[in-house]
Protein backbone atom coordinates (compact mmCIF):
# COMPACT_ATOMS: atom_id res chain seq x y z
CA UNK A 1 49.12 -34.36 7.61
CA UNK A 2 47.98 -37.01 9.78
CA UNK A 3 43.77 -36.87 8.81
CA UNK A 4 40.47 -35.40 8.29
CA UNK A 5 38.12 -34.06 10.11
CA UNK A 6 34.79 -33.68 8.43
CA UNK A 7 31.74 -31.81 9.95
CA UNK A 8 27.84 -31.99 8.69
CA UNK A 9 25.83 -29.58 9.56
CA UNK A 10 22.01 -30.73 8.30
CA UNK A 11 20.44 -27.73 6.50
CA UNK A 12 16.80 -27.05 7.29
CA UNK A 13 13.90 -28.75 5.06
CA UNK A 14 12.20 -25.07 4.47
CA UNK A 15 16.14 -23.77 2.83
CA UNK A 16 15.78 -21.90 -0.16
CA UNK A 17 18.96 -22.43 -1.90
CA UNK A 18 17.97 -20.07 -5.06
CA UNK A 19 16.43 -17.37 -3.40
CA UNK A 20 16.99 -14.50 -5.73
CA UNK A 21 16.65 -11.97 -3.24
CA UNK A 22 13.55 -11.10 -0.99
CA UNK A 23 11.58 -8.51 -2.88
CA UNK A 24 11.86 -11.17 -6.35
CA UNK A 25 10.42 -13.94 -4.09
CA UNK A 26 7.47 -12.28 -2.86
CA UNK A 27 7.01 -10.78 -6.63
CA UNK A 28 7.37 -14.69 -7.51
CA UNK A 29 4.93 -16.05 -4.96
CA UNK A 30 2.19 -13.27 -5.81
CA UNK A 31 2.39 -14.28 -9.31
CA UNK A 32 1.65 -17.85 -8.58
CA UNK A 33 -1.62 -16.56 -6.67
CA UNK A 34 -3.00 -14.15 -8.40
CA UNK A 35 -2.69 -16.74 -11.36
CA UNK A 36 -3.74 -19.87 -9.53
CA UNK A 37 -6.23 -20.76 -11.17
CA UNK A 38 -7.74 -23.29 -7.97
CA UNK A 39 -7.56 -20.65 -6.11
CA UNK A 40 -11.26 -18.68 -5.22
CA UNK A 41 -10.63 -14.64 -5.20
CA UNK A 42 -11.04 -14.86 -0.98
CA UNK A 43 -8.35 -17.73 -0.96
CA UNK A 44 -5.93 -15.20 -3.35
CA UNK A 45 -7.01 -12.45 -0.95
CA UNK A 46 -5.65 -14.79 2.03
CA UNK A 47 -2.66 -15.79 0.90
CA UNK A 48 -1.71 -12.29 -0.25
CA UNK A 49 -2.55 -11.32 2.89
CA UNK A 50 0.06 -14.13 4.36
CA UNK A 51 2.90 -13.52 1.91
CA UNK A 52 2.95 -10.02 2.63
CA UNK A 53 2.95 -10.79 6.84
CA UNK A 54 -0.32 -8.78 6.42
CA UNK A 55 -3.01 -9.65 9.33
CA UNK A 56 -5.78 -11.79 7.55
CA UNK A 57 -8.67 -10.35 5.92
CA UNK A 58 -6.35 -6.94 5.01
CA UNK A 59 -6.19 -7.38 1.12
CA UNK A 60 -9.85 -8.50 1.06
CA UNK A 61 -10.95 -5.31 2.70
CA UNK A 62 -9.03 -2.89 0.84
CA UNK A 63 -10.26 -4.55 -2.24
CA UNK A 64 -13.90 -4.04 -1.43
CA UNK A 65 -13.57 -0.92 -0.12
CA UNK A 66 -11.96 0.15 -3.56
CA UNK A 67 -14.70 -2.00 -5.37
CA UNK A 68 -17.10 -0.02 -2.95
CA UNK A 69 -15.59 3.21 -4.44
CA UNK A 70 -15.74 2.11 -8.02
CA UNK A 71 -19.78 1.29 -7.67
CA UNK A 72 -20.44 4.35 -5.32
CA UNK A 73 -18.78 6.33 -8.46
CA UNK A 74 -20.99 4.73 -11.69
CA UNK A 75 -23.97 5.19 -9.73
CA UNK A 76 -23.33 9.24 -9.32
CA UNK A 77 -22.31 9.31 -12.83
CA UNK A 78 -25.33 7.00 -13.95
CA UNK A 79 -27.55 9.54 -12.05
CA UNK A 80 -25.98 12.65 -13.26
CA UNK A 81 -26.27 11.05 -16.86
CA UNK A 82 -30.21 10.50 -16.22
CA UNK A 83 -30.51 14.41 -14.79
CA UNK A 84 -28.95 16.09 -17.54
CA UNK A 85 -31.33 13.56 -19.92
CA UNK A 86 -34.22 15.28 -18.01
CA UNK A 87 -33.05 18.68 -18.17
CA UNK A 88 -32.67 18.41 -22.30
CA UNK A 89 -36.42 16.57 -22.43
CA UNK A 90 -37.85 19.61 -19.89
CA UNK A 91 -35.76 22.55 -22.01
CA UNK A 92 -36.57 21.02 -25.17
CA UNK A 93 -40.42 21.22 -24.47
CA UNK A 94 -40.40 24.88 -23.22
CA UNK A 95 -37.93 26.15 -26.15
C-alpha cells in the first residue's frame, strides 16, 4: 500500500440526518404548529398549508367552510328548538 486517497463531499446545510421517515416528519412539524403558541390561527393555517405542499389559503378555507357548517347547523337547531317551544305554548292554550 503506497497511500490514501481521501474524498469530502460537503453535505447540504438543509440535511436532515435523523429524519425518521417522511410521514413522522410532517406528523412532527404539524405538532409544533398547531401547538405554537406565537403562532395566530391564520399563521397555523399557513404553514399547514406549506408543510403539506398545499397552495396557500387551502387549510384556512376548509376550516371556515366547516366552521360555516357548524354555525349554519346550531342556528337550524336553535330555530327548530324555538318552533316546537311555540307549538307546546299554542297547544297548551287550546287543550
Amino acid at each position: 500500500m503506497i497511500g490514501y486517497s481521501f474524498t469530502w463531499k460537503p453535505e447540504r446545510k438543509d440535511a436532515n440526518d435523523f429524519s425518521q421517515g417522511k410521514f413522522q416528519d410532517e406528523r412532527q412539524k404539524l405538532f409544533n404548529i398547531q401547538h405554537n403558541g406565537e403562532l395566530t390561527e391564520q399563521e397555523k393555517w399557513r404553514a399547514t398549508d406549506k408543510v403539506k405542499g398545499l397552495p396557500l389559503g387551502s387549510i384556512e378555507k376548509q376550516i371556515l367552510a366547516e366552521r360555516q357548517i357548524e354555525h349554519d347547523k346550531k342556528i337550524r337547531d336553535q330555530t327548530r328548538q324555538e318552533m316546537l317551544a311555540e307549538l307546546r305554548k299554542g297547544f297548551g292554550n287550546h287543550a
